[in-house]
PDB file of N, CA and C in Angstrom:
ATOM      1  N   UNK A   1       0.849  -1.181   0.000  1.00  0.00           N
ATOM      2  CA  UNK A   1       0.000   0.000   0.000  1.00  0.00           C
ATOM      3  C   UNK A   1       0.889   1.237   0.000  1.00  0.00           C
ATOM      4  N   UNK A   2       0.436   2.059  -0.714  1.00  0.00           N
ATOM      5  CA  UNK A   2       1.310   2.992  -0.770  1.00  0.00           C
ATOM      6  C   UNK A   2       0.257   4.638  -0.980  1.00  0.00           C
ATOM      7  N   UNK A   3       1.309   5.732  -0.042  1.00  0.00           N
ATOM      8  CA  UNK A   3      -0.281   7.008   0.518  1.00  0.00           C
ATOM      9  C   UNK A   3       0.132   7.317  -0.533  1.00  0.00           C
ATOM     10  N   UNK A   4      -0.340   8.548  -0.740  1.00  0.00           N
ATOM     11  CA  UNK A   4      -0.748   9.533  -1.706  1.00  0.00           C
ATOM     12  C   UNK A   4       0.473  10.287  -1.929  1.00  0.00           C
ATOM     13  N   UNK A   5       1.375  10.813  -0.827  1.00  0.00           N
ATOM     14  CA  UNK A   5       2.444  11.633  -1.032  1.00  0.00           C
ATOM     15  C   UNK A   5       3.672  10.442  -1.447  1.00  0.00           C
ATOM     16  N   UNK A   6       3.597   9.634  -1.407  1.00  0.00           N
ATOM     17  CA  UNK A   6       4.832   8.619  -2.138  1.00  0.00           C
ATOM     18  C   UNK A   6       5.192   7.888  -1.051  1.00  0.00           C
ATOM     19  N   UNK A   7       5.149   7.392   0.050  1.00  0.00           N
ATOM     20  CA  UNK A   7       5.502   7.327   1.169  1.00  0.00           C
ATOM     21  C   UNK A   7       5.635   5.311   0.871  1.00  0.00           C
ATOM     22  N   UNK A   8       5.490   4.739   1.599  1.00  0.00           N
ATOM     23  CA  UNK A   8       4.944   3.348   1.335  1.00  0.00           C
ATOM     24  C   UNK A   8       5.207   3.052   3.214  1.00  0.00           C
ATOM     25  N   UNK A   9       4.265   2.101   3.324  1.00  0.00           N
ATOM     26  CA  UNK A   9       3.676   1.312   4.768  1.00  0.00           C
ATOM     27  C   UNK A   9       4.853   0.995   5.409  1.00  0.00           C
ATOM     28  N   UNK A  10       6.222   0.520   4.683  1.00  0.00           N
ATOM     29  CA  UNK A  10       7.293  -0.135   5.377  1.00  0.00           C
ATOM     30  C   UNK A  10       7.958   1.242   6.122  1.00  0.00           C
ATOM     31  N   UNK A  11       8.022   2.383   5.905  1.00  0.00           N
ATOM     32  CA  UNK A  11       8.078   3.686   5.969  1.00  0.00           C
ATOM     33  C   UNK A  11       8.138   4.099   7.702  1.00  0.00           C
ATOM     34  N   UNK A  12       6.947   3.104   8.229  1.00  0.00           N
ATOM     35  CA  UNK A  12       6.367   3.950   9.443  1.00  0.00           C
ATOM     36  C   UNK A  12       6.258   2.535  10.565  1.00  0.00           C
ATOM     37  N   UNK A  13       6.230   3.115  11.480  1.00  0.00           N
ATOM     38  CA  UNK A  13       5.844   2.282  12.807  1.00  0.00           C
ATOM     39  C   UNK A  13       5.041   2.956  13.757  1.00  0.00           C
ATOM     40  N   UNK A  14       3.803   2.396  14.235  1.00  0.00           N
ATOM     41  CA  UNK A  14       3.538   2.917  15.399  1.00  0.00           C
ATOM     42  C   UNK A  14       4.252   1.927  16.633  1.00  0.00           C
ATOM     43  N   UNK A  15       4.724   3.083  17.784  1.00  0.00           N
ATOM     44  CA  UNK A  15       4.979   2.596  18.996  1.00  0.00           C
ATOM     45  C   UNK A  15       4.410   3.132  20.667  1.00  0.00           C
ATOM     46  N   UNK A  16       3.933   1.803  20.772  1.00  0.00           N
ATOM     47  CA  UNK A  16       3.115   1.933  22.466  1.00  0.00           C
ATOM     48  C   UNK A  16       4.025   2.497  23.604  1.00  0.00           C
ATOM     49  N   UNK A  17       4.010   2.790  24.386  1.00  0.00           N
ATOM     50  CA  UNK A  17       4.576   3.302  25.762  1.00  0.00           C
ATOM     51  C   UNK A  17       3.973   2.944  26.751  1.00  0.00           C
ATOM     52  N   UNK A  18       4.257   3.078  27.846  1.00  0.00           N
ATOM     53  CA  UNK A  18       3.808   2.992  29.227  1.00  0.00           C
ATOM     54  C   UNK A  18       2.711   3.863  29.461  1.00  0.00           C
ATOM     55  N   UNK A  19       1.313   3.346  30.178  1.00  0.00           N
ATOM     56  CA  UNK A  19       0.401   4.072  30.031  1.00  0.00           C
ATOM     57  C   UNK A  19      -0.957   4.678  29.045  1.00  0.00           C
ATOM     58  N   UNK A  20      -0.237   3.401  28.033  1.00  0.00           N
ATOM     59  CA  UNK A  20      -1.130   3.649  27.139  1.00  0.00           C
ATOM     60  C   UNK A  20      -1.011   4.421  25.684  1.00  0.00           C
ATOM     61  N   UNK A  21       0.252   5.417  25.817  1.00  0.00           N
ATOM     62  CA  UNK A  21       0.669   6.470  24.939  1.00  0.00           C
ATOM     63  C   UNK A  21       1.221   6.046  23.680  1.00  0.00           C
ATOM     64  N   UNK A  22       0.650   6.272  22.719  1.00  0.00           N
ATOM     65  CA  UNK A  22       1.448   6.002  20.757  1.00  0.00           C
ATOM     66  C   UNK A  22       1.900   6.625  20.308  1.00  0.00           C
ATOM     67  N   UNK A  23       2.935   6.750  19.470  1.00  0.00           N
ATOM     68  CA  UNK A  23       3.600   7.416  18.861  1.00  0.00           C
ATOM     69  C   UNK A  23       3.953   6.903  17.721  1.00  0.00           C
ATOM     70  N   UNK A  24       3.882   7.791  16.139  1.00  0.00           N
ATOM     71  CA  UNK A  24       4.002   7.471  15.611  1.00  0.00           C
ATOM     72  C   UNK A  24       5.553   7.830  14.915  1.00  0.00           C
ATOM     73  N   UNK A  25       6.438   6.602  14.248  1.00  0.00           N
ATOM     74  CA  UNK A  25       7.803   7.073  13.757  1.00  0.00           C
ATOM     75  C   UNK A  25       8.049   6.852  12.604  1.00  0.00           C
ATOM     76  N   UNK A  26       9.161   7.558  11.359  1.00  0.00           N
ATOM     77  CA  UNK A  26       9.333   6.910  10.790  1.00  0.00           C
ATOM     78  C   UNK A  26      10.923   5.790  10.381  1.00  0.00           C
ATOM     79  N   UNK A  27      10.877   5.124  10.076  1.00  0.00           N
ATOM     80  CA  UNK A  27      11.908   3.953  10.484  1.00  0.00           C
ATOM     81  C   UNK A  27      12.732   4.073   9.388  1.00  0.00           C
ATOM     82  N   UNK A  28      14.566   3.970   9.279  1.00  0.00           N
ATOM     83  CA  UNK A  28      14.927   4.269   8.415  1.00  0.00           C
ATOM     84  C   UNK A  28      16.218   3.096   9.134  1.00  0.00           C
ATOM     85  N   UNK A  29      16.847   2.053   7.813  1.00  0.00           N
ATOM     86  CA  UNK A  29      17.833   1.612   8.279  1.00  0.00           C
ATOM     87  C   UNK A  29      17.558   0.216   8.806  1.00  0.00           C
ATOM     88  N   UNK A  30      16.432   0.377   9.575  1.00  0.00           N
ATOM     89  CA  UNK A  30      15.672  -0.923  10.658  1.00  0.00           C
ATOM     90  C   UNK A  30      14.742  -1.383   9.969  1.00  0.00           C
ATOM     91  N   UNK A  31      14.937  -2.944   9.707  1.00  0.00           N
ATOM     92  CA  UNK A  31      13.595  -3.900   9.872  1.00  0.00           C
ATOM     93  C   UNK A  31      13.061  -4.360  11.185  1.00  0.00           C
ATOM     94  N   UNK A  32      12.418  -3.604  10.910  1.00  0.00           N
ATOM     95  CA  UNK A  32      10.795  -3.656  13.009  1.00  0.00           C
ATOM     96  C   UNK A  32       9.886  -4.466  12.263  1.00  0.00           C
ATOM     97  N   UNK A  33       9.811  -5.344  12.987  1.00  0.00           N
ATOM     98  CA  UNK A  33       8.003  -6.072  13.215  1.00  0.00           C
ATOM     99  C   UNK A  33       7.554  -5.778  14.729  1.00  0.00           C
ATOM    100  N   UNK A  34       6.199  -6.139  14.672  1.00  0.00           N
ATOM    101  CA  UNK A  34       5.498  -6.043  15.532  1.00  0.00           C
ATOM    102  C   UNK A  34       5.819  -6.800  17.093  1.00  0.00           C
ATOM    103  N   UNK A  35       5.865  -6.186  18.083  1.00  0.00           N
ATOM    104  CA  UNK A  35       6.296  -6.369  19.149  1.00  0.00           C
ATOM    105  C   UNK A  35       7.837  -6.590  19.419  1.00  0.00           C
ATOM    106  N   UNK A  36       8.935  -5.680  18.705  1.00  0.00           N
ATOM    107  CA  UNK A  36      10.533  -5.411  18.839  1.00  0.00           C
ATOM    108  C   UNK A  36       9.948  -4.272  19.897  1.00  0.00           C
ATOM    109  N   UNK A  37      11.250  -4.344  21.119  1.00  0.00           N
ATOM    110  CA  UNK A  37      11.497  -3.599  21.781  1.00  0.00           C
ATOM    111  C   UNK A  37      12.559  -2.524  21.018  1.00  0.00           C
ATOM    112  N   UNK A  38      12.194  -0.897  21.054  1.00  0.00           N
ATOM    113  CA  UNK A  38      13.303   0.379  20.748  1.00  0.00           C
ATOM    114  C   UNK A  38      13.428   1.052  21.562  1.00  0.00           C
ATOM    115  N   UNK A  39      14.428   1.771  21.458  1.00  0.00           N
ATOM    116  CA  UNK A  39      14.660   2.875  22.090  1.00  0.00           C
ATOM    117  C   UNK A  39      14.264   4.091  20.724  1.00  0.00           C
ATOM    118  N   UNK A  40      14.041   5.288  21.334  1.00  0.00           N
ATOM    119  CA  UNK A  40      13.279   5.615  20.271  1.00  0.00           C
ATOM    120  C   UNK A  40      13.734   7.400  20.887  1.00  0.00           C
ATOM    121  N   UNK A  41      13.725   8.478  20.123  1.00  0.00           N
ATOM    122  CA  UNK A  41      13.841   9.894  20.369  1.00  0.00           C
ATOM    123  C   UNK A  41      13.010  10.525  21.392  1.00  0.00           C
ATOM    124  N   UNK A  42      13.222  10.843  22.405  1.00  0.00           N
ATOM    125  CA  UNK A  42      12.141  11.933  23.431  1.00  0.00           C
ATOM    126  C   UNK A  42      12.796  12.962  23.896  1.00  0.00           C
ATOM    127  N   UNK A  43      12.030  13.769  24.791  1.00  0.00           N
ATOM    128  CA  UNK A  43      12.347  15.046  24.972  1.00  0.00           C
ATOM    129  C   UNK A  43      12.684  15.359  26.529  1.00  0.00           C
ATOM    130  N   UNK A  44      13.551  15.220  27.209  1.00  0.00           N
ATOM    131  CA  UNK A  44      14.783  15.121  26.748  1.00  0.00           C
ATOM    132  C   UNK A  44      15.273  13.642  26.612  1.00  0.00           C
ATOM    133  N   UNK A  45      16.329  13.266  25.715  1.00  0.00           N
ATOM    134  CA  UNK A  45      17.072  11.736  25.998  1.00  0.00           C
ATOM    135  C   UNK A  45      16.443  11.123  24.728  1.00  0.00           C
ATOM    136  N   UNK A  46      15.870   9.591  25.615  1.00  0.00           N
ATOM    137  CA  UNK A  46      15.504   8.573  24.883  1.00  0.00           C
ATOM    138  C   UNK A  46      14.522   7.863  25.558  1.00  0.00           C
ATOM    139  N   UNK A  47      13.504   7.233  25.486  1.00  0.00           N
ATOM    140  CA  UNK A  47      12.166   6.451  25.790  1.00  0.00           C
ATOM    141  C   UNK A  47      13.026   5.050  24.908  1.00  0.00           C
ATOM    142  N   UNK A  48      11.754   3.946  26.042  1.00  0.00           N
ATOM    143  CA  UNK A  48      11.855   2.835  25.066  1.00  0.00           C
ATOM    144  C   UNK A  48      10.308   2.556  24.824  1.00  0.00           C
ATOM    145  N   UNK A  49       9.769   1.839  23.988  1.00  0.00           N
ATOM    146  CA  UNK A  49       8.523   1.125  24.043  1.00  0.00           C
ATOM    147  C   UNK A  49       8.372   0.117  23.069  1.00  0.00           C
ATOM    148  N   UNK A  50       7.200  -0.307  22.649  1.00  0.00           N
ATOM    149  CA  UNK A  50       7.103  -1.562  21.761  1.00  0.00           C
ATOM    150  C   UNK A  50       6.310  -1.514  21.312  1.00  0.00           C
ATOM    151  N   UNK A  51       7.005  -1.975  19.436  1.00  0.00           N
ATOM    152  CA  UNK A  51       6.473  -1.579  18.202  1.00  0.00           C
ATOM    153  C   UNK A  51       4.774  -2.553  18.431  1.00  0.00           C
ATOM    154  N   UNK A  52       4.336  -1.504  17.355  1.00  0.00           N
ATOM    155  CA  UNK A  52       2.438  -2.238  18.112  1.00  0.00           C
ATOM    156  C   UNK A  52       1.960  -2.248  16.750  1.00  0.00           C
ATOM    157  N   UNK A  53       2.698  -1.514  15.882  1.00  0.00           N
ATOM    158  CA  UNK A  53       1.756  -1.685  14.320  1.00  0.00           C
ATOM    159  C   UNK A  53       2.957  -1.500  13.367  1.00  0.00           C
ATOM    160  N   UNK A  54       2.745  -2.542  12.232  1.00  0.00           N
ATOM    161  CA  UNK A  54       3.552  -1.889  11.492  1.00  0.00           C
ATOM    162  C   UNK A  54       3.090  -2.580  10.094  1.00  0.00           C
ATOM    163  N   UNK A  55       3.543  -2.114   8.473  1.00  0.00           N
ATOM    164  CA  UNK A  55       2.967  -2.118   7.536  1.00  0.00           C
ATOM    165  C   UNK A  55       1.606  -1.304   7.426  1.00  0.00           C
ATOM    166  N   UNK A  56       0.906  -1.803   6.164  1.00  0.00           N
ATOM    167  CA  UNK A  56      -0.125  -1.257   5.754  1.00  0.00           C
ATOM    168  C   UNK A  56      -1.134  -0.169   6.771  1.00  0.00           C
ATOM    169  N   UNK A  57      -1.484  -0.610   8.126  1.00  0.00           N
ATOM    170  CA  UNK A  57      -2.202  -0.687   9.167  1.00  0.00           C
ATOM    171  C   UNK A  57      -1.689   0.453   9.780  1.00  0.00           C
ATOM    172  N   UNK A  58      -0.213   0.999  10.122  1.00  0.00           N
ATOM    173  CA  UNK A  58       0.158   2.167  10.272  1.00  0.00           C
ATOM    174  C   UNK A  58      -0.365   3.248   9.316  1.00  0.00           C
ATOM    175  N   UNK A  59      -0.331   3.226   8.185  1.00  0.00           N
ATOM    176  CA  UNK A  59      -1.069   4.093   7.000  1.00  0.00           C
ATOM    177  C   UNK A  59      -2.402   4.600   7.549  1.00  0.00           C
ATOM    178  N   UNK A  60      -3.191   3.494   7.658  1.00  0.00           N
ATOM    179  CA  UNK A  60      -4.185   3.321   8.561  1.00  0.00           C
ATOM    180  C   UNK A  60      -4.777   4.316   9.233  1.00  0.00           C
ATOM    181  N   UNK A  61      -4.015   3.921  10.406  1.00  0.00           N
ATOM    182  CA  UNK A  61      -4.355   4.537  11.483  1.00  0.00           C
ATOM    183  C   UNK A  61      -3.554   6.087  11.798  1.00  0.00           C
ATOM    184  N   UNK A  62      -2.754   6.221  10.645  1.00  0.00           N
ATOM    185  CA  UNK A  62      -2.137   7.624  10.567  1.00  0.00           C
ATOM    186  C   UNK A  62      -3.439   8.579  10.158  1.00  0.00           C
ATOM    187  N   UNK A  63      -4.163   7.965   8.794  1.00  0.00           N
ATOM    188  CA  UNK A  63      -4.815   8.739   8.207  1.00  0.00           C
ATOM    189  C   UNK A  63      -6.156   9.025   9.464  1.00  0.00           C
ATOM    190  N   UNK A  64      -6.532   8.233   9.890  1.00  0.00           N
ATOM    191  CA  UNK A  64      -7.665   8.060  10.773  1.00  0.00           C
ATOM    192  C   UNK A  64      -7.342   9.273  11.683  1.00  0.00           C
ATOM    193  N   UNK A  65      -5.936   9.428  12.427  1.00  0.00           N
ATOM    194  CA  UNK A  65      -6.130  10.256  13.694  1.00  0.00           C
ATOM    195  C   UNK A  65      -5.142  11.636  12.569  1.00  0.00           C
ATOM    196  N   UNK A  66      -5.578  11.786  11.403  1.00  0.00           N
ATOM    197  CA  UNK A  66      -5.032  12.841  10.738  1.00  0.00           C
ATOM    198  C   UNK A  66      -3.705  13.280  10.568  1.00  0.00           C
ATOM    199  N   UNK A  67      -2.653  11.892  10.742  1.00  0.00           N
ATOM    200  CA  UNK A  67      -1.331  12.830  10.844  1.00  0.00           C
ATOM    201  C   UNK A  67      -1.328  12.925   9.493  1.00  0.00           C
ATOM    202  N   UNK A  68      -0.499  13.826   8.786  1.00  0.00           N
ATOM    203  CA  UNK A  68       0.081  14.328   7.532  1.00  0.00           C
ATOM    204  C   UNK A  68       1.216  13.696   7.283  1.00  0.00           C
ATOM    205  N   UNK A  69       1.613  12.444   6.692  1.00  0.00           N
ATOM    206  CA  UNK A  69       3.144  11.920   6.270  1.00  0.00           C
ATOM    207  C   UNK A  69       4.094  13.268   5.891  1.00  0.00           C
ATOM    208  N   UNK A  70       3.475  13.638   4.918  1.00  0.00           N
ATOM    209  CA  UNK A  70       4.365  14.602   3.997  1.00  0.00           C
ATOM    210  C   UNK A  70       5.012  16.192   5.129  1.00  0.00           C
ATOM    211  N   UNK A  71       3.697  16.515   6.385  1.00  0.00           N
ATOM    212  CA  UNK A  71       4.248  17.839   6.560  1.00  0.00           C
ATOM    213  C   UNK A  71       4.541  17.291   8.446  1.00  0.00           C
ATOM    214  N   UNK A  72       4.126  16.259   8.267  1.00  0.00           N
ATOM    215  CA  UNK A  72       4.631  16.171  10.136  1.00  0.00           C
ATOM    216  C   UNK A  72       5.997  15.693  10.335  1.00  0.00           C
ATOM    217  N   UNK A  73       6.751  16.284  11.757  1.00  0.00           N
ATOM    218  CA  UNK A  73       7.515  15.509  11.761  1.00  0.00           C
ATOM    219  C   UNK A  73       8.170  14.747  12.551  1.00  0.00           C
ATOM    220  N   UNK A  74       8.331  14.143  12.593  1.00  0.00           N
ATOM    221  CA  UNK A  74       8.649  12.050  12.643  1.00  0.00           C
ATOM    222  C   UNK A  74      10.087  11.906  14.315  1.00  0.00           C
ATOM    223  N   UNK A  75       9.745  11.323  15.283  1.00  0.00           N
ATOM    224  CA  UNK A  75      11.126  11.772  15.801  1.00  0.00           C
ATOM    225  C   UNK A  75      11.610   9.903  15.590  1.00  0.00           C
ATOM    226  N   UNK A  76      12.874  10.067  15.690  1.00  0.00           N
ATOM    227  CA  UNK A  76      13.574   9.209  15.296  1.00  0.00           C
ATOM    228  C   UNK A  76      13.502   7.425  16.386  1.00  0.00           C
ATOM    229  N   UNK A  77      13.749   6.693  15.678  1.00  0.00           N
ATOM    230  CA  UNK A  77      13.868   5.604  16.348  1.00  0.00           C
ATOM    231  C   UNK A  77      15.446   5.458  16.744  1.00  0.00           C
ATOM    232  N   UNK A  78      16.339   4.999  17.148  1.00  0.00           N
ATOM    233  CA  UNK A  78      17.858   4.742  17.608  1.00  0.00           C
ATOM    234  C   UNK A  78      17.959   3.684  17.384  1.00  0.00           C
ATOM    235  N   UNK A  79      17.560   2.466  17.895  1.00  0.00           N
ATOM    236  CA  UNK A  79      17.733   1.399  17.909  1.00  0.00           C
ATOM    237  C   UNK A  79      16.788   0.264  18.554  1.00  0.00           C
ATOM    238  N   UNK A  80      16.688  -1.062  18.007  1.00  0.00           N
ATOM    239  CA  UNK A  80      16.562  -1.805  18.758  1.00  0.00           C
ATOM    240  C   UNK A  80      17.426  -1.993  20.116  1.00  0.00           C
ATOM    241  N   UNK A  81      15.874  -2.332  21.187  1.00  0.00           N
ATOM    242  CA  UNK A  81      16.729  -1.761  22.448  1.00  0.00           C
ATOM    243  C   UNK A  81      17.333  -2.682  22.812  1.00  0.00           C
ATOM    244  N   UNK A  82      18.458  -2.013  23.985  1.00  0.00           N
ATOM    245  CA  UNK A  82      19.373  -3.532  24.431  1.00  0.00           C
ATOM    246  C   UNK A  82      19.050  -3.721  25.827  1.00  0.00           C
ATOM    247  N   UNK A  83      19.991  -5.317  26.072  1.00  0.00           N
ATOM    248  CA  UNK A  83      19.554  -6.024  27.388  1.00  0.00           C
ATOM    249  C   UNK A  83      19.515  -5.054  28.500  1.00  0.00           C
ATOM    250  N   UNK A  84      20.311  -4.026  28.471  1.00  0.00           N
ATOM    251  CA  UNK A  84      20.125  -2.815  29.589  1.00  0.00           C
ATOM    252  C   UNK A  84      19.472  -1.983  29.706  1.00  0.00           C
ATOM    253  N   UNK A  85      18.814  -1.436  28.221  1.00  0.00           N
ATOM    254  CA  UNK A  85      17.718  -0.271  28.096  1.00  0.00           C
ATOM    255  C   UNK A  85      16.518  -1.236  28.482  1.00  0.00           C
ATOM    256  N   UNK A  86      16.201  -2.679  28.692  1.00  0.00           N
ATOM    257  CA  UNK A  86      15.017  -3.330  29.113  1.00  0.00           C
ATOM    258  C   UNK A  86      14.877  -3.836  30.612  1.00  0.00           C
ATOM    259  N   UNK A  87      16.072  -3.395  30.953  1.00  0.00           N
ATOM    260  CA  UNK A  87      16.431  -3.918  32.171  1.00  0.00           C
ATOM    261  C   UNK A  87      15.914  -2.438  33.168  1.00  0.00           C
ATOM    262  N   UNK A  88      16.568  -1.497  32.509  1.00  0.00           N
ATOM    263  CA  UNK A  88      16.376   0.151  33.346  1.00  0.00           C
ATOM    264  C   UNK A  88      14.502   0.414  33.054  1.00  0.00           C
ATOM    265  N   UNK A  89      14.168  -0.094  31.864  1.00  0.00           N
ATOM    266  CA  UNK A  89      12.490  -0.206  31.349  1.00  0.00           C
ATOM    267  C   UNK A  89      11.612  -0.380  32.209  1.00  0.00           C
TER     268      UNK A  89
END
């Protein structure tokens, strides 16, 4: 599936947090499936949480709660997280 501005599904991830909270990223570099633990960009530092959607279904649910691919912007994923960022988690 692919949006309107050129984008394609492999593009994006949504990720859950503690509490309930989503965020949506876009993924560059990384193959994520569904339920990889990341560490992921926040304000200040780094968050971790776990990937909850990914492919087509992110498109999805982007368009649904109105984000804009083309003009929003995206904070970064870092990495799949490690045995210590799940441990401090």
């Amino acid at each position: 599936m692919e949006d309107t501005v050129g984008y394609t599904s492999s593009e994006f991830v949504e990720v859950r947090f503690k509490n309930t909270r989503k965020q949506f990223f876009k993924q560059e570099n990384l193959r994520l499936s569904e339920g990889d633990v990341v560490a992921v960009e926040a304000s200040p530092g780094h968050d971790i949480g776990t990937v909850s959607l990914s492919g087509d279904l992110v498109l999805l649910q982007m368009r649904k709660r109105k984000v804009d691919a083309a003009t929003s912007e995206f904070k970064k994923i870092y990495r799949k997280a490690s045995e210590a960022d799940i441990d401090t988690w």
